[in-house]
N, C-alpha and C. Protein backbone atom coordinates (compact mmCIF):
# COMPACT_ATOMS: atom_id res chain seq x y z
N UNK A 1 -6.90 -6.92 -52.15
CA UNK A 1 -6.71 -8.31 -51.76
C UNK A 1 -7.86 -9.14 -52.30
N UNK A 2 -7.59 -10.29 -52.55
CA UNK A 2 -8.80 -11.41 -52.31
C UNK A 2 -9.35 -11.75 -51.54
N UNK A 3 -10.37 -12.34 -51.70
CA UNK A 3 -11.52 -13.20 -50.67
C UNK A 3 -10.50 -14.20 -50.19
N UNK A 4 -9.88 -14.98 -50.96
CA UNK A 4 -9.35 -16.07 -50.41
C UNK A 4 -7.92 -15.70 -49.47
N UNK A 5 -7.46 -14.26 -49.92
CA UNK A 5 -6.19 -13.91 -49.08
C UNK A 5 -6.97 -13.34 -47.57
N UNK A 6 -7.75 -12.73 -47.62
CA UNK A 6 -8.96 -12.00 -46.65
C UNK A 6 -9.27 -13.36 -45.39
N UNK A 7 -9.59 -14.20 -46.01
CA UNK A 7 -10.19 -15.48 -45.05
C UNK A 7 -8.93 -16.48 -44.78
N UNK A 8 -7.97 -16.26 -45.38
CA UNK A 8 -6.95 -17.08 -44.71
C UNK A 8 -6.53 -16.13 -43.39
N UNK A 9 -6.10 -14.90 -43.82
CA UNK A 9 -5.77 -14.21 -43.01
C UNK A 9 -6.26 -13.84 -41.49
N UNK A 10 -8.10 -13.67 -41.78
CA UNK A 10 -8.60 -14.00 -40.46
C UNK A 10 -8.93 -15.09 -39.93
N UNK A 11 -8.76 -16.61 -40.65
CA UNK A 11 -8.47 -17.85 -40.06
C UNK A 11 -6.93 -18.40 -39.56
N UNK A 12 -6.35 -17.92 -39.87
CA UNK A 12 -4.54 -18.79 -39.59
C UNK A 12 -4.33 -18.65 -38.43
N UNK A 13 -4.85 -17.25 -37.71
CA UNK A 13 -4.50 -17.91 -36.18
C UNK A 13 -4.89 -18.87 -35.32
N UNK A 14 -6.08 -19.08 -36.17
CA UNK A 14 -6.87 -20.00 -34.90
C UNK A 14 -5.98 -21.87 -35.16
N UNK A 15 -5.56 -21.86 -36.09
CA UNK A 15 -5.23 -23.60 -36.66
C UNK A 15 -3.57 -23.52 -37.00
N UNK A 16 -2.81 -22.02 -36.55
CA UNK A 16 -1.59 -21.88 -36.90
C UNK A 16 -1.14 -22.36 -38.20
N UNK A 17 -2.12 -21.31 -38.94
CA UNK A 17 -1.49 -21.38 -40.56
C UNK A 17 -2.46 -22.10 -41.66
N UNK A 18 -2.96 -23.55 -40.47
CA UNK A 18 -3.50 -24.29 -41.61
C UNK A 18 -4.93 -24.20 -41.97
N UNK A 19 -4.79 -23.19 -43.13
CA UNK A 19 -6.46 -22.71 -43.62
C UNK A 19 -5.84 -23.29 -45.15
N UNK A 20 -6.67 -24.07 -46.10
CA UNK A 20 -6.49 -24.93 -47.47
C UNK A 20 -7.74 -24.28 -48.01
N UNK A 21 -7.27 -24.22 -49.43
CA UNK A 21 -8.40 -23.88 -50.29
C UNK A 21 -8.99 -25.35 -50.49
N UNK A 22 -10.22 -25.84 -50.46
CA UNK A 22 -10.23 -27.10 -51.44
C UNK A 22 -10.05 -28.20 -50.13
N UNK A 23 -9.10 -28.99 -50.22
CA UNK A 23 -8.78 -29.85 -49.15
C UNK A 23 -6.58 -29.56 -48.47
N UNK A 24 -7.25 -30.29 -48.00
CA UNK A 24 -5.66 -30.14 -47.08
C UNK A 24 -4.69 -31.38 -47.44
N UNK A 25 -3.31 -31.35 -47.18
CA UNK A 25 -2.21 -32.05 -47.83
C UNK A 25 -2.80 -33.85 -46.85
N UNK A 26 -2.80 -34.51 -47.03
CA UNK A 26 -2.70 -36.17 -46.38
C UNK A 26 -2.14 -35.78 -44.62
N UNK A 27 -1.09 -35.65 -44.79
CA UNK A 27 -0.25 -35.49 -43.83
C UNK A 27 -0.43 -33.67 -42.53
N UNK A 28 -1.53 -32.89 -43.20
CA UNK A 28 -1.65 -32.11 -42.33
C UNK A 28 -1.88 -32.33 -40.58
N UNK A 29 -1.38 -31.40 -39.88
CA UNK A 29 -2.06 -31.95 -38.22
C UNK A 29 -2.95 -31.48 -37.88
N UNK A 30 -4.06 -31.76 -37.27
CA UNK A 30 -5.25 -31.48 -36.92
C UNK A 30 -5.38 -30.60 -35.93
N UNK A 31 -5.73 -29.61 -35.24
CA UNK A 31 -6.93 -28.81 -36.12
C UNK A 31 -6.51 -27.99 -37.28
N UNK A 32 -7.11 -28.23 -38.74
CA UNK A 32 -6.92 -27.85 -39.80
C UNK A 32 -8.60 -27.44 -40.14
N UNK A 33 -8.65 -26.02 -41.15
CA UNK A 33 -9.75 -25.47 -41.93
C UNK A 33 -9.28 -25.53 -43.39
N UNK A 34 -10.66 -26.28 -44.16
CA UNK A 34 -10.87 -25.89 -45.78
C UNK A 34 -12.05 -25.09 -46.28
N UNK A 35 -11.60 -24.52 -46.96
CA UNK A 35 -13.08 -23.95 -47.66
C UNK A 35 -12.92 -24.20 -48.82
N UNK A 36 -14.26 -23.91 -49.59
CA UNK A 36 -14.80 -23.82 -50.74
C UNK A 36 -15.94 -22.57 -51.13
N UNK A 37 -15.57 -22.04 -52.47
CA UNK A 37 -16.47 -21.35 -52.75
C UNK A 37 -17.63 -22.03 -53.57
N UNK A 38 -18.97 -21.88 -53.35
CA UNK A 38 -20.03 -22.53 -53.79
C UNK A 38 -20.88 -21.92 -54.23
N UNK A 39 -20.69 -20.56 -54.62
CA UNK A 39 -21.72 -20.01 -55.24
C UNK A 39 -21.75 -18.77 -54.93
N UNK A 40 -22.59 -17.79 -54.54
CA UNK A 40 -22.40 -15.92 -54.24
C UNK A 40 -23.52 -15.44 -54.74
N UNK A 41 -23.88 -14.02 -54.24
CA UNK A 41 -24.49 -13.14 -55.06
C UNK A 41 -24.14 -12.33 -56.12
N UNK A 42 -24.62 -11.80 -56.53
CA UNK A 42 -23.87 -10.66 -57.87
C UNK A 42 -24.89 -9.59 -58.08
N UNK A 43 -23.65 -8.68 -58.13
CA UNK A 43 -24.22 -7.08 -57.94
C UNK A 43 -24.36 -6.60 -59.28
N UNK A 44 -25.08 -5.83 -59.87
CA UNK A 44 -25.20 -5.57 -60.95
C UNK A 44 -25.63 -4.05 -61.25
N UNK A 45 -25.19 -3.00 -61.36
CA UNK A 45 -25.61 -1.61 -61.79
C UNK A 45 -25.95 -1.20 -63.45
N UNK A 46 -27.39 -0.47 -63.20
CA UNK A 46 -27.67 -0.11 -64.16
C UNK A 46 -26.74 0.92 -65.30
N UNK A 47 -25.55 1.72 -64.42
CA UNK A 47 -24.91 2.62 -65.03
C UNK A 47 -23.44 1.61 -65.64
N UNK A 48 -24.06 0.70 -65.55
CA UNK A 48 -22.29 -0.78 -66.10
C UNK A 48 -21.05 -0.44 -66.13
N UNK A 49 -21.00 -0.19 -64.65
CA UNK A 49 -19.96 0.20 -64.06
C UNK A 49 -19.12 -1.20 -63.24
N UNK A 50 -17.87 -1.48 -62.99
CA UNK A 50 -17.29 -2.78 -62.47
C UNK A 50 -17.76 -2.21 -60.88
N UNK A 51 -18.47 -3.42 -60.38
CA UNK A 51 -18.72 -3.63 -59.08
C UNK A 51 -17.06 -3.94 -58.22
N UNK A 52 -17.07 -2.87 -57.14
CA UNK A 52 -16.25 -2.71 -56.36
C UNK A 52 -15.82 -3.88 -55.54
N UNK A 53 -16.96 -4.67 -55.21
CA UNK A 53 -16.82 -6.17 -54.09
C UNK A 53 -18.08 -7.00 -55.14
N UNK A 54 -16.80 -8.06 -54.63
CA UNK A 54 -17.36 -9.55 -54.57
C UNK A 54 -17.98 -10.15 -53.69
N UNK A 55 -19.33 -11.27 -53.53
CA UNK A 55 -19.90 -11.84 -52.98
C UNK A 55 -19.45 -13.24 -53.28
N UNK A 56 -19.23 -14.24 -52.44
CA UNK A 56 -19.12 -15.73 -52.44
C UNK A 56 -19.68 -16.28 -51.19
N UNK A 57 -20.65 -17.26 -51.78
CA UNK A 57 -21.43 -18.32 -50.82
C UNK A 57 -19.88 -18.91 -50.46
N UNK A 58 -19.58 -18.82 -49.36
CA UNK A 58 -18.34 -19.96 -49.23
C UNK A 58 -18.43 -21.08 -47.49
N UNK A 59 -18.71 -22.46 -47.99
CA UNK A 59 -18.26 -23.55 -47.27
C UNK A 59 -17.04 -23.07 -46.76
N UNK A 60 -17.20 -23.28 -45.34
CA UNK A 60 -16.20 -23.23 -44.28
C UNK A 60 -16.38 -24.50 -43.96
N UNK A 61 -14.95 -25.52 -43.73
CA UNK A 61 -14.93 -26.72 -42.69
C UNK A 61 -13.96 -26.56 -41.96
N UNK A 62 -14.19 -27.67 -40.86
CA UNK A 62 -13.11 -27.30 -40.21
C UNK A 62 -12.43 -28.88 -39.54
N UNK A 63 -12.17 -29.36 -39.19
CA UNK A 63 -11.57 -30.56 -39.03
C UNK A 63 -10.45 -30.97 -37.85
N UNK A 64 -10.55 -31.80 -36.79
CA UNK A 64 -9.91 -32.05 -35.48
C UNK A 64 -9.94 -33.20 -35.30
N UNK A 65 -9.68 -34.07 -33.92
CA UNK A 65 -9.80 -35.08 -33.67
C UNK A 65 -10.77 -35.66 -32.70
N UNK A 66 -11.50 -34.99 -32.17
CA UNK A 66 -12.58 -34.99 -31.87
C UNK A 66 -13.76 -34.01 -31.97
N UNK A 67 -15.59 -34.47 -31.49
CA UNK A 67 -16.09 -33.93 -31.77
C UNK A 67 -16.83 -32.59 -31.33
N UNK A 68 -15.88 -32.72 -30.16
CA UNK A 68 -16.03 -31.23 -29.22
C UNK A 68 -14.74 -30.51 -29.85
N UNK A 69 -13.37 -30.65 -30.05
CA UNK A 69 -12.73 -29.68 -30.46
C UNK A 69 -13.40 -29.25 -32.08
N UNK A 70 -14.00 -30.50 -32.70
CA UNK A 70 -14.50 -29.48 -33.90
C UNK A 70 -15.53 -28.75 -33.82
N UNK A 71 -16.31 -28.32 -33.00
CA UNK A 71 -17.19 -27.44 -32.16
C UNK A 71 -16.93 -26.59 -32.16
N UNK A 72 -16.00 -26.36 -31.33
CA UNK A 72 -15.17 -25.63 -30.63
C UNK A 72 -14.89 -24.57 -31.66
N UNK A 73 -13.63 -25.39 -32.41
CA UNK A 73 -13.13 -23.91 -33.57
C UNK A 73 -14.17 -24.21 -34.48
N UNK A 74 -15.05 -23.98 -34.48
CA UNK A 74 -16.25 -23.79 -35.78
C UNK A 74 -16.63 -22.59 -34.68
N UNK A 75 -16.80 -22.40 -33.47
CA UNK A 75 -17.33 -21.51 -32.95
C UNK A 75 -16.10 -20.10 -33.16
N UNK A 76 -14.98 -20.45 -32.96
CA UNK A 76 -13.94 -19.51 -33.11
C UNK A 76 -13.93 -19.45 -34.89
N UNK A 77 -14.50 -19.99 -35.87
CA UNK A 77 -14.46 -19.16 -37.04
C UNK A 77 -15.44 -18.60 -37.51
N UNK A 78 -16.44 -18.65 -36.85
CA UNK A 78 -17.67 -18.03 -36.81
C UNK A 78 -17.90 -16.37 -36.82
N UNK A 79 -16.73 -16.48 -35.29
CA UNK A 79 -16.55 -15.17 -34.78
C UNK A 79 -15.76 -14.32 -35.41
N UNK A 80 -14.46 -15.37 -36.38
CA UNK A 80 -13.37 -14.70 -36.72
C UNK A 80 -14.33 -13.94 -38.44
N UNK A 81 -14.98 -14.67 -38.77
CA UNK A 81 -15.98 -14.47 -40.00
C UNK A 81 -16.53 -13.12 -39.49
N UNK A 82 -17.71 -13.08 -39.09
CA UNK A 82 -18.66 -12.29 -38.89
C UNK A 82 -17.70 -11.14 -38.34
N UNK A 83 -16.72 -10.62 -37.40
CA UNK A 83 -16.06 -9.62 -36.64
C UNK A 83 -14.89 -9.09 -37.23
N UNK A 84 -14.80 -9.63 -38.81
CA UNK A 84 -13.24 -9.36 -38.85
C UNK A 84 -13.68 -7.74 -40.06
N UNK A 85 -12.79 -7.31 -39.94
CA UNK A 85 -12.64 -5.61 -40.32
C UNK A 85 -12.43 -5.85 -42.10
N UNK A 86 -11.89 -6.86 -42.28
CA UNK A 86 -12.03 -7.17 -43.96
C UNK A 86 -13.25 -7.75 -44.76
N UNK A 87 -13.34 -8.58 -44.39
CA UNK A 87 -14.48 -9.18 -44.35
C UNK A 87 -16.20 -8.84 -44.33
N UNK A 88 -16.99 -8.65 -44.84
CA UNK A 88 -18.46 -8.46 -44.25
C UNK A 88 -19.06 -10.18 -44.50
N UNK A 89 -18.72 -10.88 -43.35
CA UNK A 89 -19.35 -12.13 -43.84
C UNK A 89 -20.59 -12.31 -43.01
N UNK A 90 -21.58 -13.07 -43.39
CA UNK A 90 -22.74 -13.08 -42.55
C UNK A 90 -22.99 -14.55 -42.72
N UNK A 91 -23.48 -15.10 -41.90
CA UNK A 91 -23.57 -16.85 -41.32
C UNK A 91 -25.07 -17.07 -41.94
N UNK A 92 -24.90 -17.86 -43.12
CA UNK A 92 -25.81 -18.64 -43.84
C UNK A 92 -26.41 -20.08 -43.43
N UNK A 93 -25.92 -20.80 -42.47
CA UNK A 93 -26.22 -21.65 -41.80
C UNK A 93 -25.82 -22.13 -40.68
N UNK A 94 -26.45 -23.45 -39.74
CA UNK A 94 -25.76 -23.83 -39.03
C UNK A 94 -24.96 -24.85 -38.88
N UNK A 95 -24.16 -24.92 -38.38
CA UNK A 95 -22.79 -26.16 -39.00
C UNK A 95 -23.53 -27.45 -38.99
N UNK A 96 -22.98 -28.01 -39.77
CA UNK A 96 -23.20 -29.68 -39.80
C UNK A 96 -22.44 -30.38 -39.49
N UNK A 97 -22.40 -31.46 -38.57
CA UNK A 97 -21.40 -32.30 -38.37
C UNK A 97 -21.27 -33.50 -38.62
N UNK A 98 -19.91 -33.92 -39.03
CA UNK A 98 -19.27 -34.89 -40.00
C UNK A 98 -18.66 -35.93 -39.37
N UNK A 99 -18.24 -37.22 -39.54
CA UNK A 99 -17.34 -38.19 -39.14
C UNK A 99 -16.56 -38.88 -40.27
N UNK A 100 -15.73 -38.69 -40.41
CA UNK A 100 -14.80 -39.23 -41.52
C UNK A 100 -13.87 -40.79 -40.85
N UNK A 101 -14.64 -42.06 -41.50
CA UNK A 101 -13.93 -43.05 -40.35
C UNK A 101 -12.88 -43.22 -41.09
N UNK A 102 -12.38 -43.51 -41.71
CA UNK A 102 -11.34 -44.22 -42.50
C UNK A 102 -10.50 -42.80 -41.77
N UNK A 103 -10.18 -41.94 -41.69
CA UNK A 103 -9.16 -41.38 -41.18
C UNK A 103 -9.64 -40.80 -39.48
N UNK A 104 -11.02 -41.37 -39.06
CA UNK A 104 -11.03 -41.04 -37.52
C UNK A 104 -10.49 -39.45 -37.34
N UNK A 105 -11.59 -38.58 -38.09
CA UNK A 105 -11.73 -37.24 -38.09
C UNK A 105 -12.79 -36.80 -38.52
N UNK A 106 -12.95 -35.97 -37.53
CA UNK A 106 -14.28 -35.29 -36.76
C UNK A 106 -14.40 -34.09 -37.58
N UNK A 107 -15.34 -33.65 -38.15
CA UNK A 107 -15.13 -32.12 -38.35
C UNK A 107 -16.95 -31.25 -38.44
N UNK A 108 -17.18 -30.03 -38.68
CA UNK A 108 -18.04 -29.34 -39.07
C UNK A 108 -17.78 -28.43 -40.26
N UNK A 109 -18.87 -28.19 -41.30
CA UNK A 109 -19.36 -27.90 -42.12
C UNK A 109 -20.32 -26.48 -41.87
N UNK A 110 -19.98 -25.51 -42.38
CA UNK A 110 -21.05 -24.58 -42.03
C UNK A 110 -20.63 -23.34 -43.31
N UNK A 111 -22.03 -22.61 -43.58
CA UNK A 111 -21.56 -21.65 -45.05
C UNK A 111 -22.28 -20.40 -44.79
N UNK A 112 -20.96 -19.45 -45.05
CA UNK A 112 -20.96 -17.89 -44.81
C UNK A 112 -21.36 -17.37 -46.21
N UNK A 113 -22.01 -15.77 -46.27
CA UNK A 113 -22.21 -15.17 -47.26
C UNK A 113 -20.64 -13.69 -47.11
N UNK A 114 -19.90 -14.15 -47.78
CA UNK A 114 -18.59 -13.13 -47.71
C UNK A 114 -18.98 -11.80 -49.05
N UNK A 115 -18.60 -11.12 -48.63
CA UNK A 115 -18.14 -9.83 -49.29
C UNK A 115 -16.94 -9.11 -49.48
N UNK A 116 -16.30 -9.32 -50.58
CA UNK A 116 -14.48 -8.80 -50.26
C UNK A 116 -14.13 -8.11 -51.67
């Protein structure tokens, strides 16, 4: 599988489905998650052999209608990150939080180190 099939998979329950690569459609309903990949480590063996897993710095957001429910599931993808059996992700920061006025949506910002 992919990183990106890996992290939808342990995000969709929490937002029923709606995990977006990138950004989300205009018309999505809130609570909705996007990510982005932003960068990673890289493994490299002296015997130049193809490395088994991938590393990606990846931006997690997450987005609601207010600023306690975006709290909230930033705390439930935190958990779903760090605990999930596919995944080895480890929490690179602590979320940041956002106000988007023109569409009066709340969200947090926060970036995992994934392995998949």
């Amino acid at each position: 599988m992919t990183l990106e099939t890996d992290l939808y998979t342990a995000l969709r329950g929490l937002v029923s489905d709606r995990v977006y690569p990138d950004v989300a459609p205009l018309s999505t309903p809130r609570p909705y998650i996007t990510y982005q990949k932003v960068g990673g480590t890289t493994a490299n063996f002296l015997e130049s052999v193809v490395v088994p897993k991938t590393n990606a710095r990846v931006q997690v957001n997450c987005w609601a209608d207010t600023r306690l429910a975006s709290a909230a599931l930033m705390k439930q993808i935190e958990a779903a990150i760090v605990t999930s059996t596919t995944l080895r992700g480890f929490v690179l920061s602590r979320p940041i939080c956002v106000h988007e006025d023109e569409l009066s949506l709340y969200g947090e910002f926060q970036d995992f180190s994934i392995w998949s």
